[in-house]
PDB file of N, CA and C in Angstrom:
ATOM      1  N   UNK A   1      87.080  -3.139-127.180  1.00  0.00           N
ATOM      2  CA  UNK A   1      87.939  -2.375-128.065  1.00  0.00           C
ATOM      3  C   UNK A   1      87.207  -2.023-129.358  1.00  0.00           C
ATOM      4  N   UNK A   2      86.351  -3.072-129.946  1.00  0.00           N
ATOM      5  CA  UNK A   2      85.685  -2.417-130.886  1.00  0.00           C
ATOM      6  C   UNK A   2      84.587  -1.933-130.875  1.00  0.00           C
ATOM      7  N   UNK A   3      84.013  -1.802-129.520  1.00  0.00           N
ATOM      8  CA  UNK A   3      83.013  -0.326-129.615  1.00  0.00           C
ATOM      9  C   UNK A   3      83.771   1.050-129.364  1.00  0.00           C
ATOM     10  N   UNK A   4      84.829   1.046-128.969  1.00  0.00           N
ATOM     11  CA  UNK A   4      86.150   2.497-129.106  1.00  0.00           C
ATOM     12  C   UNK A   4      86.050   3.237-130.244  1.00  0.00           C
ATOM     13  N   UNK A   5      86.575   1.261-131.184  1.00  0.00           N
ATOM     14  CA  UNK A   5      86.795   1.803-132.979  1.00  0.00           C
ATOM     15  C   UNK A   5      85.998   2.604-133.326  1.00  0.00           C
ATOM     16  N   UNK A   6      84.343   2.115-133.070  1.00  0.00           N
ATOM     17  CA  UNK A   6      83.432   2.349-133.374  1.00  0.00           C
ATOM     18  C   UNK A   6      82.786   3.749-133.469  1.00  0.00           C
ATOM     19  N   UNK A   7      82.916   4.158-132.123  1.00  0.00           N
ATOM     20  CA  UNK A   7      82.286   5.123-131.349  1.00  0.00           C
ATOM     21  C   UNK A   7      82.896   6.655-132.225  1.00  0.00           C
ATOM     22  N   UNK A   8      84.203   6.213-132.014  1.00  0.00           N
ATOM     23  CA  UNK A   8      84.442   7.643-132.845  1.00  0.00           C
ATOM     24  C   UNK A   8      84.368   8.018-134.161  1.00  0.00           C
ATOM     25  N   UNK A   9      84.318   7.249-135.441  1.00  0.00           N
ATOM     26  CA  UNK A   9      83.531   7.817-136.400  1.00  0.00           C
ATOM     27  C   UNK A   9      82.051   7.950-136.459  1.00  0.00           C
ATOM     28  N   UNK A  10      81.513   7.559-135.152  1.00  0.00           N
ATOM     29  CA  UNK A  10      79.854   7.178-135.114  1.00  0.00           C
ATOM     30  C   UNK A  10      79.971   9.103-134.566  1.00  0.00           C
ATOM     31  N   UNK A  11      80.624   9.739-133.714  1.00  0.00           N
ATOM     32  CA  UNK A  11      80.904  11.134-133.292  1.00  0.00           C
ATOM     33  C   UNK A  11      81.584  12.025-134.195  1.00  0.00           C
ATOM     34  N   UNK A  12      82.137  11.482-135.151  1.00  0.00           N
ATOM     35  CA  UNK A  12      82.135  12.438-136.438  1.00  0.00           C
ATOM     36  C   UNK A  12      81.510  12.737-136.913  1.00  0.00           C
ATOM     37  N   UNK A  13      80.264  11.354-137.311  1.00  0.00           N
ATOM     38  CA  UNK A  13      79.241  11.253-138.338  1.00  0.00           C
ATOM     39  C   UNK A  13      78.209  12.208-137.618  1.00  0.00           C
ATOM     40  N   UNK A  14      77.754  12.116-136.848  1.00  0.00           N
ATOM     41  CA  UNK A  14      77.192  12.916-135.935  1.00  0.00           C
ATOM     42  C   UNK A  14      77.233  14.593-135.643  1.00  0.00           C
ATOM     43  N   UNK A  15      78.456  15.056-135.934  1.00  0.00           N
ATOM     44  CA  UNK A  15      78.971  16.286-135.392  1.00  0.00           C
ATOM     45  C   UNK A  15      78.849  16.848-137.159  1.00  0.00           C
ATOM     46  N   UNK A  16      79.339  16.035-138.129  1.00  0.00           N
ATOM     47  CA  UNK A  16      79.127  16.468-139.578  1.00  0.00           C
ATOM     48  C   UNK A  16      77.743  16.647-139.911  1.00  0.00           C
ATOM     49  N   UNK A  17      76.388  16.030-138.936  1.00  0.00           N
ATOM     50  CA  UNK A  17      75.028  16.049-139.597  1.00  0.00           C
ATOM     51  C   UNK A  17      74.604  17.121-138.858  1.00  0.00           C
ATOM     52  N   UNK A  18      75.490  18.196-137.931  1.00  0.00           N
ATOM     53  CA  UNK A  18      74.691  19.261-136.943  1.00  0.00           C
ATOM     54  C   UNK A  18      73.573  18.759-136.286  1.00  0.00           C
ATOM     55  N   UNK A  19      73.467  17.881-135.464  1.00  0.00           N
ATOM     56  CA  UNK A  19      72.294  16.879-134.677  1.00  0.00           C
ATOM     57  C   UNK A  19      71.579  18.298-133.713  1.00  0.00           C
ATOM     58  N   UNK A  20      70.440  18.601-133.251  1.00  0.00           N
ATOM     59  CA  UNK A  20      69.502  19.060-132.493  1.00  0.00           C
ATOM     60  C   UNK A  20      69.992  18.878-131.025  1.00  0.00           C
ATOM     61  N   UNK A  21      69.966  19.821-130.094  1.00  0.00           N
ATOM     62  CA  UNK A  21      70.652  20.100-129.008  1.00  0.00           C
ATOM     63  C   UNK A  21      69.966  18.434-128.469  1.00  0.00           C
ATOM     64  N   UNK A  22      68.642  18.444-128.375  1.00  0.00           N
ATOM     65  CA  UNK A  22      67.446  17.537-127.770  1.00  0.00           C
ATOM     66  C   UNK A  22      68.177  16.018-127.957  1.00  0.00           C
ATOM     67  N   UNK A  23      68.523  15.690-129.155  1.00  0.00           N
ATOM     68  CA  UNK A  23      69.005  14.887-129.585  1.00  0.00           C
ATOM     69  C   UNK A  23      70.642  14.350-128.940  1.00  0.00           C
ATOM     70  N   UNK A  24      71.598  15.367-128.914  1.00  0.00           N
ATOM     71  CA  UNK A  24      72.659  15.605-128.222  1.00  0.00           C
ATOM     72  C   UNK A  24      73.196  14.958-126.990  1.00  0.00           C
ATOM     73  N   UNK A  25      72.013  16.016-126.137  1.00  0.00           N
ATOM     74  CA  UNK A  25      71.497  15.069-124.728  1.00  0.00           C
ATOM     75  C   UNK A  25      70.928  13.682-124.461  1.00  0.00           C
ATOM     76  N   UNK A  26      70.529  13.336-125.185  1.00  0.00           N
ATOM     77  CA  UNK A  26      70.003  12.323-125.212  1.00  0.00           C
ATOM     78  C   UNK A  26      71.297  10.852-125.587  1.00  0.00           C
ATOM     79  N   UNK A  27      71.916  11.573-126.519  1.00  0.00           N
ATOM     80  CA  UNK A  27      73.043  10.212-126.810  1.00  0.00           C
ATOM     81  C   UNK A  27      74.144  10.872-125.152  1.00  0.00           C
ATOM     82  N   UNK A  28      74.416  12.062-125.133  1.00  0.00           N
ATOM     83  CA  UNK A  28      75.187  12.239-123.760  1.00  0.00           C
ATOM     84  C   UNK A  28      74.541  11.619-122.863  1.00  0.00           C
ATOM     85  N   UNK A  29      73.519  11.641-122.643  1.00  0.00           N
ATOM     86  CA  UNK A  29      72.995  10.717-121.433  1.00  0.00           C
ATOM     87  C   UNK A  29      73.005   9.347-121.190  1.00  0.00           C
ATOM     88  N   UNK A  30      72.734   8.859-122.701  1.00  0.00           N
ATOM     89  CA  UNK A  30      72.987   7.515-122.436  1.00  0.00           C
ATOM     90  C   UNK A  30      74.467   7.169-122.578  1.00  0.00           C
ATOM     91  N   UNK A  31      75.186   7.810-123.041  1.00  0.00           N
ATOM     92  CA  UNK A  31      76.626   7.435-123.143  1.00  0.00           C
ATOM     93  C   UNK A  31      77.285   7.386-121.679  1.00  0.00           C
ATOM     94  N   UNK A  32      76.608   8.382-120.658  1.00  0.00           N
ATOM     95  CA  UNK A  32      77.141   8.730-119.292  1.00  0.00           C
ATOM     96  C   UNK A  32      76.565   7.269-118.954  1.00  0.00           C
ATOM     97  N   UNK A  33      75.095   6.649-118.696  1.00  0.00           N
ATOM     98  CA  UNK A  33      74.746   5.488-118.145  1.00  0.00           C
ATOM     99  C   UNK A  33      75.869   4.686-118.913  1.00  0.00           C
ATOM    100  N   UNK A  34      75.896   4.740-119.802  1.00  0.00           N
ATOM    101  CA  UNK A  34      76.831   3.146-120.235  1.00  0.00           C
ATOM    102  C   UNK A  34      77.969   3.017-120.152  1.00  0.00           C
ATOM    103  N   UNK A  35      78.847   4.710-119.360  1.00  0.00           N
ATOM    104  CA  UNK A  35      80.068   4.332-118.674  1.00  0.00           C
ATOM    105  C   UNK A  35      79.696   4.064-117.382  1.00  0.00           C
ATOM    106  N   UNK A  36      78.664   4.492-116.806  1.00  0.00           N
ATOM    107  CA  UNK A  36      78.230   4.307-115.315  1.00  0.00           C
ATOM    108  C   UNK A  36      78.345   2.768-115.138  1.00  0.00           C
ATOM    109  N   UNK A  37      77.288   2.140-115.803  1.00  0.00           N
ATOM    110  CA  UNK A  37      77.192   0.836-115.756  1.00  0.00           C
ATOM    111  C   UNK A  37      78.222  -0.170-115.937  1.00  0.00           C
ATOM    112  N   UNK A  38      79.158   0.160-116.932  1.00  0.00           N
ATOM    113  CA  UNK A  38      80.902  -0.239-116.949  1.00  0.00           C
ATOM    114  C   UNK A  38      81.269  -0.526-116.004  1.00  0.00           C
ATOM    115  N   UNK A  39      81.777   0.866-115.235  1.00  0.00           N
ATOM    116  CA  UNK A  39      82.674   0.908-114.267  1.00  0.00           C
ATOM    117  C   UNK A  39      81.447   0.391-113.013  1.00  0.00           C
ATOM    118  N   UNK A  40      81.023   0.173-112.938  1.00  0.00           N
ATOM    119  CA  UNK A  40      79.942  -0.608-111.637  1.00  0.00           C
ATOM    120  C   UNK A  40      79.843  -1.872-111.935  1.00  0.00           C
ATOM    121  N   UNK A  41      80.112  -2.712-112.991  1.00  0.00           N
ATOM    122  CA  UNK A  41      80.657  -3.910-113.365  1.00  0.00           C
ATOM    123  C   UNK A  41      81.775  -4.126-112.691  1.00  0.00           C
ATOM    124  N   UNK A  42      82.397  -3.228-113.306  1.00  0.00           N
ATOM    125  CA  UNK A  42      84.215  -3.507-113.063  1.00  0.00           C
ATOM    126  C   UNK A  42      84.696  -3.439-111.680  1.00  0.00           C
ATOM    127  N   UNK A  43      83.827  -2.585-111.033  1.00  0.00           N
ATOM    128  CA  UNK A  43      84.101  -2.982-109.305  1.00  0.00           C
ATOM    129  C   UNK A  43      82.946  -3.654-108.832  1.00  0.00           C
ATOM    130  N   UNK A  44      81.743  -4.409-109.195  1.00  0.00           N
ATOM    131  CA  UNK A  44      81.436  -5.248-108.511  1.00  0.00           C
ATOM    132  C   UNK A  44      82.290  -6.736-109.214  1.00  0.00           C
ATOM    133  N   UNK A  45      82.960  -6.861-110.505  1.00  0.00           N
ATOM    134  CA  UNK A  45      83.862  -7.974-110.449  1.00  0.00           C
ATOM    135  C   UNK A  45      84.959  -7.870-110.005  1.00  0.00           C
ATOM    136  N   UNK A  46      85.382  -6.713-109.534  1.00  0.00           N
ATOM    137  CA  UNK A  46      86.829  -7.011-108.724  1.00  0.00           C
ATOM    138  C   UNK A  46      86.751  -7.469-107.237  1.00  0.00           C
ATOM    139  N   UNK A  47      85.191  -7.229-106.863  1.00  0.00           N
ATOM    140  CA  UNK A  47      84.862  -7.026-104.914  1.00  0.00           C
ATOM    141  C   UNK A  47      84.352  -7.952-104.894  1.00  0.00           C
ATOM    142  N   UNK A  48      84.171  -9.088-105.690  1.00  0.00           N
ATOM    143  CA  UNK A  48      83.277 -10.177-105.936  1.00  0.00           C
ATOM    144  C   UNK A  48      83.826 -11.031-104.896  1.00  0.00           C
ATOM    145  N   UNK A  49      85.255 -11.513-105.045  1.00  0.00           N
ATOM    146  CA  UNK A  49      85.475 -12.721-104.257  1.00  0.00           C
ATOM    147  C   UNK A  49      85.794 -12.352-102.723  1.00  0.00           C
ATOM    148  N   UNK A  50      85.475 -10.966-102.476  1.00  0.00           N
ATOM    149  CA  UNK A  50      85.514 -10.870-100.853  1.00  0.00           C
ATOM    150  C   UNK A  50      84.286 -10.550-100.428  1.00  0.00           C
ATOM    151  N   UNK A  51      82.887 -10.093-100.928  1.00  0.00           N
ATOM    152  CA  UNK A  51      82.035 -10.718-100.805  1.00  0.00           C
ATOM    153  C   UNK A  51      81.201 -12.161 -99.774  1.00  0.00           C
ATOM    154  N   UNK A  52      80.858 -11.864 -99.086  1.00  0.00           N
ATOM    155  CA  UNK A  52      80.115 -13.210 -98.445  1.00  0.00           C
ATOM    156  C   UNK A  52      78.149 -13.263 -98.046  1.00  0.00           C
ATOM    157  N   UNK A  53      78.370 -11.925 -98.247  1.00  0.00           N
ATOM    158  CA  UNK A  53      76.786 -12.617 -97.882  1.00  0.00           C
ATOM    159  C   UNK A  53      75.839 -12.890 -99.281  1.00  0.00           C
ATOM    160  N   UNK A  54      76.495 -13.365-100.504  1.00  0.00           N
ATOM    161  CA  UNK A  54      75.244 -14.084-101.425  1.00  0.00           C
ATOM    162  C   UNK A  54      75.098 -15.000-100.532  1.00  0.00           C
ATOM    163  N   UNK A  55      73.747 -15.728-101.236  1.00  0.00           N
ATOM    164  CA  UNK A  55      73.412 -17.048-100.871  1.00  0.00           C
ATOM    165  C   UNK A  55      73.994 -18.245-101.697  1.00  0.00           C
ATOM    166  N   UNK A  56      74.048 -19.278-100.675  1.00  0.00           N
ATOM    167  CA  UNK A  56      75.049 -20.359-101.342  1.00  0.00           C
ATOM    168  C   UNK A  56      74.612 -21.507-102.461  1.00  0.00           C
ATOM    169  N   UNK A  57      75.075 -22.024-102.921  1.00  0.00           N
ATOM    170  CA  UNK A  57      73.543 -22.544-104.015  1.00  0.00           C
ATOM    171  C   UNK A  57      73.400 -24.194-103.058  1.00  0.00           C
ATOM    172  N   UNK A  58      72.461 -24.699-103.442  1.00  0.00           N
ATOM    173  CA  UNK A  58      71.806 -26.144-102.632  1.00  0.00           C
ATOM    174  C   UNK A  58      72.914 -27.502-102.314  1.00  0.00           C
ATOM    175  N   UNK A  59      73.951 -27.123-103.219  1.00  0.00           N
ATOM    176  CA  UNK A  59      74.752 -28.332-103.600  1.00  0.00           C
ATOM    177  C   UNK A  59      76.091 -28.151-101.997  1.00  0.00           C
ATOM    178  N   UNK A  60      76.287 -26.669-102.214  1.00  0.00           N
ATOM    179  CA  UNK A  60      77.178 -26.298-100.949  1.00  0.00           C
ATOM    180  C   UNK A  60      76.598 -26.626 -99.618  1.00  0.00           C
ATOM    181  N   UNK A  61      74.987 -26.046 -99.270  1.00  0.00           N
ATOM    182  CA  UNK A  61      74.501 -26.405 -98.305  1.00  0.00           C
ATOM    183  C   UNK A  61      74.393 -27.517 -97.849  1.00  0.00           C
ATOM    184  N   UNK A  62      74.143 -28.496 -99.041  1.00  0.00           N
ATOM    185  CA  UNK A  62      74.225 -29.977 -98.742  1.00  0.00           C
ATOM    186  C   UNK A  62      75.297 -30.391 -98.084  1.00  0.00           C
ATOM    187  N   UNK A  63      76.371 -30.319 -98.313  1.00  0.00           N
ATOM    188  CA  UNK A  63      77.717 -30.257 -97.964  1.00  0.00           C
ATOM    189  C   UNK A  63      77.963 -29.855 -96.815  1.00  0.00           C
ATOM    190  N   UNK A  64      78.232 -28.935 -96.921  1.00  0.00           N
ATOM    191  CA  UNK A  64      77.981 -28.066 -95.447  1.00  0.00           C
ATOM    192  C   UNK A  64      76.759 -28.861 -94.275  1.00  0.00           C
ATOM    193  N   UNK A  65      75.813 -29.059 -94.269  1.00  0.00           N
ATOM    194  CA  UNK A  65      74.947 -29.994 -93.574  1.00  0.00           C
ATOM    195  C   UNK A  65      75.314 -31.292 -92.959  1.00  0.00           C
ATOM    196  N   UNK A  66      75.938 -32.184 -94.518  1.00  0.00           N
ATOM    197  CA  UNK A  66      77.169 -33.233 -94.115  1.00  0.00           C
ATOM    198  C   UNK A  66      77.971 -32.984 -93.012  1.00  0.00           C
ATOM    199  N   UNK A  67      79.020 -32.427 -93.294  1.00  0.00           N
ATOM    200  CA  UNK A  67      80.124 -32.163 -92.904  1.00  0.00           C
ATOM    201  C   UNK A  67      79.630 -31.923 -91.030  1.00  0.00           C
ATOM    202  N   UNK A  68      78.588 -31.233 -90.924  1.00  0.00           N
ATOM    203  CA  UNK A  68      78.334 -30.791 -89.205  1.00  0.00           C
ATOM    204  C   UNK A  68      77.389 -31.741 -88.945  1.00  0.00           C
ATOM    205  N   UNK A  69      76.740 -32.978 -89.678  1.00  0.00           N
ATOM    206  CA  UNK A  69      76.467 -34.164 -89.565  1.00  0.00           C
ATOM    207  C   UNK A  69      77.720 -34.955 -88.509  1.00  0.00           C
ATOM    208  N   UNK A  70      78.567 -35.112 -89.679  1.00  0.00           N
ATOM    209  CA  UNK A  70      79.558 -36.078 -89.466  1.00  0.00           C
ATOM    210  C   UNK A  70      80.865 -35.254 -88.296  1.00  0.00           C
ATOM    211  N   UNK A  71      80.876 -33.870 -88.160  1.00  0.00           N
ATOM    212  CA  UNK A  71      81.623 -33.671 -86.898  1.00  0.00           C
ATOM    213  C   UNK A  71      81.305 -33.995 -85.620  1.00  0.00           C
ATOM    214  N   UNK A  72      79.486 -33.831 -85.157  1.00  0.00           N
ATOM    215  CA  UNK A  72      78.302 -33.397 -84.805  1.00  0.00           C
ATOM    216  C   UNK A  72      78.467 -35.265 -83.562  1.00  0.00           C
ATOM    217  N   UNK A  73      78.647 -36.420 -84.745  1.00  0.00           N
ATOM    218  CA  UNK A  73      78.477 -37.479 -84.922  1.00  0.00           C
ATOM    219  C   UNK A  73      79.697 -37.911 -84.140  1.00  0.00           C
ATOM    220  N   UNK A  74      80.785 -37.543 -84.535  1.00  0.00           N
ATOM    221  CA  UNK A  74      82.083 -37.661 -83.870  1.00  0.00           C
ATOM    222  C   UNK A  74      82.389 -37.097 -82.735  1.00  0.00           C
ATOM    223  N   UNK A  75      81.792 -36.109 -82.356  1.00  0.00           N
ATOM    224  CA  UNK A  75      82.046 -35.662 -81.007  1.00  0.00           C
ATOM    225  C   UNK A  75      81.110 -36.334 -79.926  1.00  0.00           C
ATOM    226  N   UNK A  76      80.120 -37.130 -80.559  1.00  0.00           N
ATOM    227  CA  UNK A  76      78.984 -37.653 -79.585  1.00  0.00           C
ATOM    228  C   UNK A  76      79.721 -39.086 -79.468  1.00  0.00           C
ATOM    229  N   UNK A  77      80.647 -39.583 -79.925  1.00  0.00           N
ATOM    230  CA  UNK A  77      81.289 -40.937 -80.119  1.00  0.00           C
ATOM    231  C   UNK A  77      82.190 -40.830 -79.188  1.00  0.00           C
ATOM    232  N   UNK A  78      82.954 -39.343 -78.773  1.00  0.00           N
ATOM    233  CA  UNK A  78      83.917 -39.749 -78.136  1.00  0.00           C
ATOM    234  C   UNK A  78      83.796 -39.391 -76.692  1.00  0.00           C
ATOM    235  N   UNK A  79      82.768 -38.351 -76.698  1.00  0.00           N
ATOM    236  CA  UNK A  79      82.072 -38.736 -75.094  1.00  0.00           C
ATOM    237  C   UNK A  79      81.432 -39.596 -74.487  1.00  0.00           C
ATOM    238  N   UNK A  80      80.735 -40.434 -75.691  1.00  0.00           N
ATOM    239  CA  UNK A  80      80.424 -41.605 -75.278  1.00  0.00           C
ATOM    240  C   UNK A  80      81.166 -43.084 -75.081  1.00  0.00           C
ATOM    241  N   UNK A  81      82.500 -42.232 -75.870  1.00  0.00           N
ATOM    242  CA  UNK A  81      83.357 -43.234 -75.177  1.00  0.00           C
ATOM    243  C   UNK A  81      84.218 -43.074 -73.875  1.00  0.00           C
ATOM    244  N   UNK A  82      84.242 -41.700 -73.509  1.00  0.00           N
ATOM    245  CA  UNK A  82      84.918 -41.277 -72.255  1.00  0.00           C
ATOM    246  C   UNK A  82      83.940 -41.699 -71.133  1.00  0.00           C
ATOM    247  N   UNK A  83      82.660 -42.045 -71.745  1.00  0.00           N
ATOM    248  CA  UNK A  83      81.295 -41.942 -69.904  1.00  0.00           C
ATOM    249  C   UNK A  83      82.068 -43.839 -70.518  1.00  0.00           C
ATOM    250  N   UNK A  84      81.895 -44.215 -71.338  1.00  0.00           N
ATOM    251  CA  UNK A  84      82.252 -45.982 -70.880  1.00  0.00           C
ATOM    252  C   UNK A  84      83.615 -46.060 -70.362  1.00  0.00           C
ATOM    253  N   UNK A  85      84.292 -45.546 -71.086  1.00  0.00           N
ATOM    254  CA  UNK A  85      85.704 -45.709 -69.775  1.00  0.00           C
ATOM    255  C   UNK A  85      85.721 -45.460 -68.768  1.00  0.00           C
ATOM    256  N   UNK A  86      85.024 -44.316 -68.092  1.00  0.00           N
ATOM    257  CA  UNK A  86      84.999 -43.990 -66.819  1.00  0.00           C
ATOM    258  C   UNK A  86      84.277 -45.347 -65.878  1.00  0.00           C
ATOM    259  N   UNK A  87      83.502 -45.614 -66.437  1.00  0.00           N
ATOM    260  CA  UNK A  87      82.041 -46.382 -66.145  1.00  0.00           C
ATOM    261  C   UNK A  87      82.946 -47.772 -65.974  1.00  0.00           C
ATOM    262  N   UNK A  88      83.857 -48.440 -66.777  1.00  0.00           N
ATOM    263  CA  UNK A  88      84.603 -49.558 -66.830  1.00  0.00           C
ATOM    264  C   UNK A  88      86.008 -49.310 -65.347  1.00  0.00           C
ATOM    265  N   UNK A  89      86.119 -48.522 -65.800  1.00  0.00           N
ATOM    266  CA  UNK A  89      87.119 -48.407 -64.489  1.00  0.00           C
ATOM    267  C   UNK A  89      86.604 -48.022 -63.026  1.00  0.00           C
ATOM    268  N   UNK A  90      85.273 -47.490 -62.760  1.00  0.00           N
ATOM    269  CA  UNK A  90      84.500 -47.766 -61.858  1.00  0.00           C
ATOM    270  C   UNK A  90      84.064 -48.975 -61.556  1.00  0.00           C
ATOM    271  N   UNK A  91      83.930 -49.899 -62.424  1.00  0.00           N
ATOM    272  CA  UNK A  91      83.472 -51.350 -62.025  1.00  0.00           C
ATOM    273  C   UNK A  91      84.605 -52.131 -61.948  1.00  0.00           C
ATOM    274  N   UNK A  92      85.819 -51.739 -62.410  1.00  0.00           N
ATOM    275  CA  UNK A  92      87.113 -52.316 -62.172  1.00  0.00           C
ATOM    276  C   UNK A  92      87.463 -51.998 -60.816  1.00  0.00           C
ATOM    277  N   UNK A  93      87.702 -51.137 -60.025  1.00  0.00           N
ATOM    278  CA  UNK A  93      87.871 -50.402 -59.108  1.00  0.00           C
ATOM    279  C   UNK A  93      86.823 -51.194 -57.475  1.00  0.00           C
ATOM    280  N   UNK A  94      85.613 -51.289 -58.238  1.00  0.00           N
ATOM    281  CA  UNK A  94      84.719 -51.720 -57.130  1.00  0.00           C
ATOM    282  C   UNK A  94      85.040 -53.430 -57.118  1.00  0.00           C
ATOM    283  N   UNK A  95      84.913 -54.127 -58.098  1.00  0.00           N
ATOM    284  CA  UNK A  95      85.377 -55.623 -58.129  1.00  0.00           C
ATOM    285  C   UNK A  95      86.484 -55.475 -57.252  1.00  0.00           C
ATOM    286  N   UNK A  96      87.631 -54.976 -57.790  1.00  0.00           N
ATOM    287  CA  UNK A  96      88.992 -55.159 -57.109  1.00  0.00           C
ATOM    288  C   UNK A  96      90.161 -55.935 -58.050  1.00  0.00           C
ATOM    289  N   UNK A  97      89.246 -56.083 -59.606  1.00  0.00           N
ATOM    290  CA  UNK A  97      90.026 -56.848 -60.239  1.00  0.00           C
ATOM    291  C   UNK A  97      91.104 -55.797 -61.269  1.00  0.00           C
ATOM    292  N   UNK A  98      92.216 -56.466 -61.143  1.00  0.00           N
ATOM    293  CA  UNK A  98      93.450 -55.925 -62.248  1.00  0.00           C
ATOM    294  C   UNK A  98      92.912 -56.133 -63.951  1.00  0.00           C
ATOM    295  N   UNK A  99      92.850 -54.678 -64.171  1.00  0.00           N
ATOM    296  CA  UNK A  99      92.382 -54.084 -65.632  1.00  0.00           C
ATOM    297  C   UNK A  99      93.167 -53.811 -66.411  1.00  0.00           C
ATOM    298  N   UNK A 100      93.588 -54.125 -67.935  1.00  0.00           N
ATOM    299  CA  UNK A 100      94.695 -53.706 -68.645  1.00  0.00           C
ATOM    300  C   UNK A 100      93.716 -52.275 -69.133  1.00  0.00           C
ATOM    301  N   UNK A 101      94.653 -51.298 -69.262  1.00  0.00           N
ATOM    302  CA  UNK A 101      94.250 -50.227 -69.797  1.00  0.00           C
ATOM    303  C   UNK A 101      94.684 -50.344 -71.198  1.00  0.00           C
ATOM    304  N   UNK A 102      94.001 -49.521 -72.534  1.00  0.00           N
ATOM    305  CA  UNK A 102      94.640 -49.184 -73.699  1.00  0.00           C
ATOM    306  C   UNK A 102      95.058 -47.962 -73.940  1.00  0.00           C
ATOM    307  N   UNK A 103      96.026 -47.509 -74.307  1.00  0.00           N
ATOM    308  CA  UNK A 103      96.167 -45.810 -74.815  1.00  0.00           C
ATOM    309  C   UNK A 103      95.078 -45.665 -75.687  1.00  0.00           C
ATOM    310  N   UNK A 104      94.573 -43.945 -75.609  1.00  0.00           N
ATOM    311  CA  UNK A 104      93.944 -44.317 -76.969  1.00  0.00           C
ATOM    312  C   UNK A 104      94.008 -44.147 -77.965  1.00  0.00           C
ATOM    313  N   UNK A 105      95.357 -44.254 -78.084  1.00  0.00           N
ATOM    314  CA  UNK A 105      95.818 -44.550 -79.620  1.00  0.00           C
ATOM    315  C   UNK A 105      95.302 -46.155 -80.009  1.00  0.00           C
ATOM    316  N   UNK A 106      95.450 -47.397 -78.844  1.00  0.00           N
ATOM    317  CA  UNK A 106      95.526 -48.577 -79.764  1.00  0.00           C
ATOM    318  C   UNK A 106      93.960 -48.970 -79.168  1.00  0.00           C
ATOM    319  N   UNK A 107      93.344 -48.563 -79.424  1.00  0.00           N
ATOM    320  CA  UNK A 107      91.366 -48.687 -79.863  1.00  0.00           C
ATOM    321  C   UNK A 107      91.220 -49.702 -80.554  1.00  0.00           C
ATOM    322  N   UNK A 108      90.429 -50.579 -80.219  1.00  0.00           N
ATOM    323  CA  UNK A 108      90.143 -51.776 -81.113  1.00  0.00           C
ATOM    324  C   UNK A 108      89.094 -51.217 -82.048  1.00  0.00           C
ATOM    325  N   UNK A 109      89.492 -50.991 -83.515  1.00  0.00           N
ATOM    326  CA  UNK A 109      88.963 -50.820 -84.727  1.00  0.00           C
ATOM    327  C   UNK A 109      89.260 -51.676 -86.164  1.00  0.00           C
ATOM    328  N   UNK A 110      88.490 -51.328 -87.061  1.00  0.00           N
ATOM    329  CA  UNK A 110      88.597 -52.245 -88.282  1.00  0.00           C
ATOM    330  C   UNK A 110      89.486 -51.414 -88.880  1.00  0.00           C
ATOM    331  N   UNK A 111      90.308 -52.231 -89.233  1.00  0.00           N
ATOM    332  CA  UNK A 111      91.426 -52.089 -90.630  1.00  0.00           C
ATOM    333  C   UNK A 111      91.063 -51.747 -91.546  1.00  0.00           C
ATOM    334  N   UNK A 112      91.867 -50.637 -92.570  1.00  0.00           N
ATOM    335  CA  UNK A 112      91.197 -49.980 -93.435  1.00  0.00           C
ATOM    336  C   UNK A 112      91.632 -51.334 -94.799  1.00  0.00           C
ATOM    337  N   UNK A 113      91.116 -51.004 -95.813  1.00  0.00           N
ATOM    338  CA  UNK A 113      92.021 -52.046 -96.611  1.00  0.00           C
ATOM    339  C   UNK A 113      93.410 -51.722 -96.755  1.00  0.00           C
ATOM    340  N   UNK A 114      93.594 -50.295 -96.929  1.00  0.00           N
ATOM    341  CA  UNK A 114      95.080 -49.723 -97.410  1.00  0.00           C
ATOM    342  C   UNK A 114      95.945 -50.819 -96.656  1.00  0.00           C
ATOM    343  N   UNK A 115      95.286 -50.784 -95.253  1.00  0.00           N
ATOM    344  CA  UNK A 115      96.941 -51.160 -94.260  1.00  0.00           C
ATOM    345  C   UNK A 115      96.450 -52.492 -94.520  1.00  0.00           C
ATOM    346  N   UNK A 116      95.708 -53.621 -94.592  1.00  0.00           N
ATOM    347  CA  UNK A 116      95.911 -55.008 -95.401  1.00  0.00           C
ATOM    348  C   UNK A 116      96.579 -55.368 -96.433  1.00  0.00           C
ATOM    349  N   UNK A 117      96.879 -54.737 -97.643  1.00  0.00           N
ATOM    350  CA  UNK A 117      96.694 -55.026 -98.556  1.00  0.00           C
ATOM    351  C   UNK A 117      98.377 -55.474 -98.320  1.00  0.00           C
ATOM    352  N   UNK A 118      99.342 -55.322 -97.462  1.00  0.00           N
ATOM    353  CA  UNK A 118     100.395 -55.254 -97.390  1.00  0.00           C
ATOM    354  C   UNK A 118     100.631 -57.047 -97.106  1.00  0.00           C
ATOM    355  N   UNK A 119      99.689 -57.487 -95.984  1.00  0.00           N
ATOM    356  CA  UNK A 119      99.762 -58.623 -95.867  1.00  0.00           C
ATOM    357  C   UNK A 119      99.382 -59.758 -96.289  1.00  0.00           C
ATOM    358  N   UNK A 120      98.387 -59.371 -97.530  1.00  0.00           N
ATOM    359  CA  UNK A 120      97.713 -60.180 -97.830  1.00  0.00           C
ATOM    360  C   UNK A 120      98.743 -61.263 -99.172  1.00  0.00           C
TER     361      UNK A 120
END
């Protein structure tokens, strides 16, 4: 707003000194770049957040790396727990001996503290 204020007694002052055509052009020209450059601001900050191909900075990648670490990690856990179940009930099967099954919801795992802290 206050290069607006500005601008127009700076185009009075100007138009009162009869400035040289050469001269003229020269502030028109740059006045055209420095609305150009404005409005090419103003829509690359409005298009900004739909945008995707910058590059991500090191801290995201890290993250991102994690994260398909630890999915990566979890999916190799639970096929490797489906080849031992299979594998257990094949040797159950060939013995001939009676096997309790678990759902697998009730998995023998460690207690987090949260759900202790109730009994303690």
């Amino acid at each position: 707003m206050d290069n607006l204020q500005e601008l127009i007694p700076f185009a009075k002052e100007m138009l009162s000194q009869k400035p040289s055509r050469g001269l003229l052009k020269v502030y028109l020209v740059g006045s055209v770049f420095a609305v150009l450059g404005m409005a090419i601001g103003l829509v690359e900050t409005v298009c900004h957040p739909f945008c995707s191909d910058e590059p991500l900075d090191a801290e995201m990648l890290l993250m991102l790396a994690k994260e398909r670490r630890t999915v990566e990690a979890d999916v190799q856990h639970k096929v490797e727990g489906k080849k031992e179940e299979e594998e257990e009930k094949e040797q159950a099967l060939e013995n001939g001996a009676t096997t309790l099954t678990f759902s697998k919801t009730h998995k023998v795992s460690q207690r987090s503290i949260s759900n202790r802290l109730h009994a303690s």
